[in-house]
N, C-alpha and C. Protein backbone atom coordinates (compact mmCIF):
# COMPACT_ATOMS: atom_id res chain seq x y z
N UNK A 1 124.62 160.30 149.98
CA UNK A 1 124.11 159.01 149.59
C UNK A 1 125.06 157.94 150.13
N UNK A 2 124.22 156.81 151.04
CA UNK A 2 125.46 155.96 151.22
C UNK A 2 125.22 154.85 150.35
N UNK A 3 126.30 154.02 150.76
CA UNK A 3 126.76 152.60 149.77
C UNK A 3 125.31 151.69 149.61
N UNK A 4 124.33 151.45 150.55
CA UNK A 4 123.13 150.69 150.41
C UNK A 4 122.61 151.36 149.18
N UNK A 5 122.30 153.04 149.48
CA UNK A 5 121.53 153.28 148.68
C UNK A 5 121.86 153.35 147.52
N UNK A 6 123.62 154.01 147.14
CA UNK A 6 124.05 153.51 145.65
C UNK A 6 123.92 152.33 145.32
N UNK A 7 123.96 151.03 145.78
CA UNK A 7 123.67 149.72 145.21
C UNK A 7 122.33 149.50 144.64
N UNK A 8 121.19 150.07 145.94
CA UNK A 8 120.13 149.66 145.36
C UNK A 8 119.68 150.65 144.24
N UNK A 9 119.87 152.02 143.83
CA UNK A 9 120.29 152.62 142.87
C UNK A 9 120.81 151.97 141.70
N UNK A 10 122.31 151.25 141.70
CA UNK A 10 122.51 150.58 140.64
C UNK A 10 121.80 149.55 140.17
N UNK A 11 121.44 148.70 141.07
CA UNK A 11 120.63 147.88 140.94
C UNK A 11 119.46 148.21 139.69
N UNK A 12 118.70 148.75 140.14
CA UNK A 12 117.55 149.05 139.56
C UNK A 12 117.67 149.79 138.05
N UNK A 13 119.50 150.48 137.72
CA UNK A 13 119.62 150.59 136.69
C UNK A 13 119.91 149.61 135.87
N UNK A 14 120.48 148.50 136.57
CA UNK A 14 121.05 147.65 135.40
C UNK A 14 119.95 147.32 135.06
N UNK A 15 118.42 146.40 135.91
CA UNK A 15 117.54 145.51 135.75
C UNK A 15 116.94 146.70 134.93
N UNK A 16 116.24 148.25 134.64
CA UNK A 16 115.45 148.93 133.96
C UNK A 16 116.23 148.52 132.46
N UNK A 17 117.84 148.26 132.16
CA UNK A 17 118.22 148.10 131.15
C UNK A 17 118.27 146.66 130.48
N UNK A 18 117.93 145.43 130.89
CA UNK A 18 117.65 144.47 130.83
C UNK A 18 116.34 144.80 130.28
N UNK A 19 115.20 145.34 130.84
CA UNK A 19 114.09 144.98 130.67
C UNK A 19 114.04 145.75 129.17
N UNK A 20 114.49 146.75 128.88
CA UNK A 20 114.61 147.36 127.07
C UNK A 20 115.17 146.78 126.50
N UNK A 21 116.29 145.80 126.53
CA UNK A 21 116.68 144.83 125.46
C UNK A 21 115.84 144.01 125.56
N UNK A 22 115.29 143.33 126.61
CA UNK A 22 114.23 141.96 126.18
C UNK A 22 112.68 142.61 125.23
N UNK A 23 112.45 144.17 125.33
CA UNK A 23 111.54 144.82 124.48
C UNK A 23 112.19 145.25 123.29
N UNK A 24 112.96 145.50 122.98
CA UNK A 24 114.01 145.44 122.35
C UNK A 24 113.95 144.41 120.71
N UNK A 25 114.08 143.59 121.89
CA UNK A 25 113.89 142.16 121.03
C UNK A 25 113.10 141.62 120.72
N UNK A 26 111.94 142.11 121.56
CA UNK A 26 110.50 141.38 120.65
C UNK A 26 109.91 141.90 120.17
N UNK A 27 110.50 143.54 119.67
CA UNK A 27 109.95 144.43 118.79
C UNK A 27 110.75 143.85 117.47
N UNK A 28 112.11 143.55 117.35
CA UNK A 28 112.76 143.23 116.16
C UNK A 28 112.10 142.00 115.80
N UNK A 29 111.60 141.06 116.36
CA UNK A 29 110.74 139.53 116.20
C UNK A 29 109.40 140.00 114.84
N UNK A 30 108.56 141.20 115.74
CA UNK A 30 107.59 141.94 115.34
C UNK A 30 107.72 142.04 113.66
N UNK A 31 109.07 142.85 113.24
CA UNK A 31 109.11 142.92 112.02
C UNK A 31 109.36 141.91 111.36
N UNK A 32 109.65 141.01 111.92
CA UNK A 32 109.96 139.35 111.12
C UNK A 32 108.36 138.68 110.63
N UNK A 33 107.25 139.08 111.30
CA UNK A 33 106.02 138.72 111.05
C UNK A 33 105.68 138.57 109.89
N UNK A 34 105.41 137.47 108.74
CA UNK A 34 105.20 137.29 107.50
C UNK A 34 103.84 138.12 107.93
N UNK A 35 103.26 138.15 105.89
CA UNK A 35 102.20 139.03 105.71
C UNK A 35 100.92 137.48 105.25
N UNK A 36 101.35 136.77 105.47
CA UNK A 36 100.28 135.90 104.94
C UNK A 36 100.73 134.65 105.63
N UNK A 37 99.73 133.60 105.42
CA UNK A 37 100.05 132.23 106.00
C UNK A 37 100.96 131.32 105.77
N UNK A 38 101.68 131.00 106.26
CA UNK A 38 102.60 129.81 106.33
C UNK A 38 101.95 128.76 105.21
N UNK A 39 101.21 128.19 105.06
CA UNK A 39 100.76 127.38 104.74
C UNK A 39 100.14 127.34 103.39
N UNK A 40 98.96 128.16 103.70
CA UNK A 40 98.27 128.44 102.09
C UNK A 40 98.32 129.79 101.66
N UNK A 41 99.28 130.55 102.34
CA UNK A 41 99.34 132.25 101.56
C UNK A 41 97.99 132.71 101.64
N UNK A 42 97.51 132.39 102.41
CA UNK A 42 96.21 133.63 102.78
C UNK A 42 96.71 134.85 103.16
N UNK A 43 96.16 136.31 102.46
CA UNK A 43 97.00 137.17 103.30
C UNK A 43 96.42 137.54 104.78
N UNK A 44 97.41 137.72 105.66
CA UNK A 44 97.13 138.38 106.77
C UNK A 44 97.49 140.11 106.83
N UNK A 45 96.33 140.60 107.65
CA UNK A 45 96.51 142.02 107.91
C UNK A 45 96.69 142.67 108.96
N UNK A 46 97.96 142.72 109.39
CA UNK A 46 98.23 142.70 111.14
C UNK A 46 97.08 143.99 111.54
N UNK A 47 96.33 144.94 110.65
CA UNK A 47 95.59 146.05 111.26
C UNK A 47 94.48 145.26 111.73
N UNK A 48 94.07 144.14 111.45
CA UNK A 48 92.27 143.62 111.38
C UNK A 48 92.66 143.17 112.87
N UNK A 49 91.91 143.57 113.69
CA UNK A 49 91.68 142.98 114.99
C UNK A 49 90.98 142.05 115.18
N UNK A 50 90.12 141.41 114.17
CA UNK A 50 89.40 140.09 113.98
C UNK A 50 90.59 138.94 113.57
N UNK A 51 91.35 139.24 112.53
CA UNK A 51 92.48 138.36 112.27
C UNK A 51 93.64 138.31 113.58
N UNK A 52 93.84 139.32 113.64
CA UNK A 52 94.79 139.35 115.18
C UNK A 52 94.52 138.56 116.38
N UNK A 53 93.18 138.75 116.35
CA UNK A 53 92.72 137.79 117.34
C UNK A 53 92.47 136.07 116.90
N UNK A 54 92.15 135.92 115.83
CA UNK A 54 91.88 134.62 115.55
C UNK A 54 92.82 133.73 115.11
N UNK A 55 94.27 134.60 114.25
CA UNK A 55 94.77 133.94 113.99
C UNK A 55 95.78 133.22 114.70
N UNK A 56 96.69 132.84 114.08
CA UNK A 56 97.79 132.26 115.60
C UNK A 56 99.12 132.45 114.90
N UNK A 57 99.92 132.40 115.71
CA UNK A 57 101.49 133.05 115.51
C UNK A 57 102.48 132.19 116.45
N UNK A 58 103.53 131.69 116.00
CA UNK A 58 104.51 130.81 116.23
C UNK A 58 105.79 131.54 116.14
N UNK A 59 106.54 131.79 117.50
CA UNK A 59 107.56 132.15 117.33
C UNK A 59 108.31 131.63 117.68
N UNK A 60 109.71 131.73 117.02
CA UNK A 60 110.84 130.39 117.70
C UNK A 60 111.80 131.51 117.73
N UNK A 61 112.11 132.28 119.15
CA UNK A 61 113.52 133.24 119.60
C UNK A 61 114.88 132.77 119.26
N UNK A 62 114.93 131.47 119.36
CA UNK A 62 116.11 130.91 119.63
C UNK A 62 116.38 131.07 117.76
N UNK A 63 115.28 130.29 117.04
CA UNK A 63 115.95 130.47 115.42
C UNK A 63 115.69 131.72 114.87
N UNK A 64 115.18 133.20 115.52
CA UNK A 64 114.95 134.20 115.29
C UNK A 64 113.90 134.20 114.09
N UNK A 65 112.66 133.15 113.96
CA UNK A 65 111.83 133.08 113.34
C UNK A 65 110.74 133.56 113.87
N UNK A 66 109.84 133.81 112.58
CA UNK A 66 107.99 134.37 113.31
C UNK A 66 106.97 133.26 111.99
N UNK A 67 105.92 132.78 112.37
CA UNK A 67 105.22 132.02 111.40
C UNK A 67 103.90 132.31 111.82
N UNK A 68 103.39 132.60 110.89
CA UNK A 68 101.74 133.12 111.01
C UNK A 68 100.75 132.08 110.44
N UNK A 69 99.67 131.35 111.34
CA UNK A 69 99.14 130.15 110.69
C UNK A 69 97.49 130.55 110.45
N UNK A 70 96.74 130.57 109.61
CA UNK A 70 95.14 131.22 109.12
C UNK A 70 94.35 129.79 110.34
N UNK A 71 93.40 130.40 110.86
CA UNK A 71 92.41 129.08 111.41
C UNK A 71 92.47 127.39 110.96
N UNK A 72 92.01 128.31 109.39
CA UNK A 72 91.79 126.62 108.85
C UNK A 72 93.15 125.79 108.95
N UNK A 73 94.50 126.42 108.69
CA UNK A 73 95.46 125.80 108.90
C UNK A 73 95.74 125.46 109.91
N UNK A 74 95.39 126.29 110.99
CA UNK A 74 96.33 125.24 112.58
C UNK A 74 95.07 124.31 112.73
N UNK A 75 93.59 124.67 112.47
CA UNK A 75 93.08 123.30 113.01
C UNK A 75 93.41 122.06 112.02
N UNK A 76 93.37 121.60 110.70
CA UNK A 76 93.75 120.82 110.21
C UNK A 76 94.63 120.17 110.85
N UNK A 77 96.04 121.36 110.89
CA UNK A 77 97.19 120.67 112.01
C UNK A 77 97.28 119.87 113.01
N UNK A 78 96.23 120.91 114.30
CA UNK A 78 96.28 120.28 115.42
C UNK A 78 95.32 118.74 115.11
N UNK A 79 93.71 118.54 114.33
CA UNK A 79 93.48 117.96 114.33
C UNK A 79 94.39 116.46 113.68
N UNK A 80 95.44 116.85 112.55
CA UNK A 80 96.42 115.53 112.14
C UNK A 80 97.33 114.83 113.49
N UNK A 81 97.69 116.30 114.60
CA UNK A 81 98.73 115.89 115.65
C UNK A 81 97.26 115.07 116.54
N UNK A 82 96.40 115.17 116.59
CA UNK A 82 95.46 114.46 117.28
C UNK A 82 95.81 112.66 116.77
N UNK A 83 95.01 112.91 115.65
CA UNK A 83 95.31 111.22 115.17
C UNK A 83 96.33 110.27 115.16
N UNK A 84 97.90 111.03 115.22
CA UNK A 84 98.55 110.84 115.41
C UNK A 84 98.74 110.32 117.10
N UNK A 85 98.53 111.28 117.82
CA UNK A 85 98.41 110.80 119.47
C UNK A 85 99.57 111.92 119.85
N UNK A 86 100.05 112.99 119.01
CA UNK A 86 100.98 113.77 119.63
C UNK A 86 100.40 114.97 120.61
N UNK A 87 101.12 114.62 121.72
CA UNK A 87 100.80 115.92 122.15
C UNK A 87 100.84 117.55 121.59
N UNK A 88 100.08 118.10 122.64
CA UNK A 88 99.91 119.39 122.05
C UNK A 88 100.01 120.43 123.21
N UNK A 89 100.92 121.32 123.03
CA UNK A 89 101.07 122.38 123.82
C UNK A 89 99.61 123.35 124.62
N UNK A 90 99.12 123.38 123.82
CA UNK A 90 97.88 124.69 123.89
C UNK A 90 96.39 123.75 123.86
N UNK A 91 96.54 122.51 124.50
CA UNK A 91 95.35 121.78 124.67
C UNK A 91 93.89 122.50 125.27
N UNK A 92 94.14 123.80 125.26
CA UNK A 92 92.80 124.38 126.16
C UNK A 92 92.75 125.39 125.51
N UNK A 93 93.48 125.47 124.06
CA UNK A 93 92.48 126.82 123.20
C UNK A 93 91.54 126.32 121.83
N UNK A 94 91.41 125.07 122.04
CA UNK A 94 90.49 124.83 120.74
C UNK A 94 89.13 125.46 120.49
C-alpha cells in the first residue's frame, strides 16, 4: 500500500467517523422530544404517522432543546407573526 492510498484510506476513516457523531447526535435530540404540545398539552404520539406528519417540531442544537407544536398551535402562531409583519422561515408550508 502506498502513501496516496493510506491517506485516502485515512481519509475516509476519519469523515465515516464524523458522520456517526453527527447521527449520534440527532438520535440523543430524538429522546429530548416532549410527549405533548408546547403550548396546550395536547398529547402527542410519536407512533401515529398522521400526527408525525402533521405536526411540527422545533429544534434548537445549539440550546440542546426539542419543542413539539399541535396544528392549531403553530397556525395561531404563524398567523399572530403575520399581523405582526414578522417574517417567517417556512413561508411555503402553510
Amino acid at each position: 500500500m502506498n502513501r496516496k492510498q493510506r491517506r485516502a484510506r485515512d481519509r475516509q476513516i476519519k469523515k465515516s467517523k464524523n458522520q456517526k457523531t453527527d447521527f449520534e447526535q440527532k438520535v440523543g435530540l430524538f429522546d429530548l422530544m416532549p410527549n405533548d404540545c408546547f403550548i396546550c398539552h395536547k398529547n402527542f404520539d410519536k407512533k401515529d404517522k398522521e400526527m408525525v406528519m402533521s405536526w411540527n417540531v422545533v429544534v434548537r442544537e445549539k440550546e440542546q432543546s426539542v419543542k413539539v407544536y399541535c396544528p392549531t398551535c403553530w397556525n395561531n402562531a404563524v398567523n399572530i407573526l403575520k399581523q405582526y409583519g414578522v417574517p417567517i422561515n417556512n413561508e411555503g408550508q402553510d
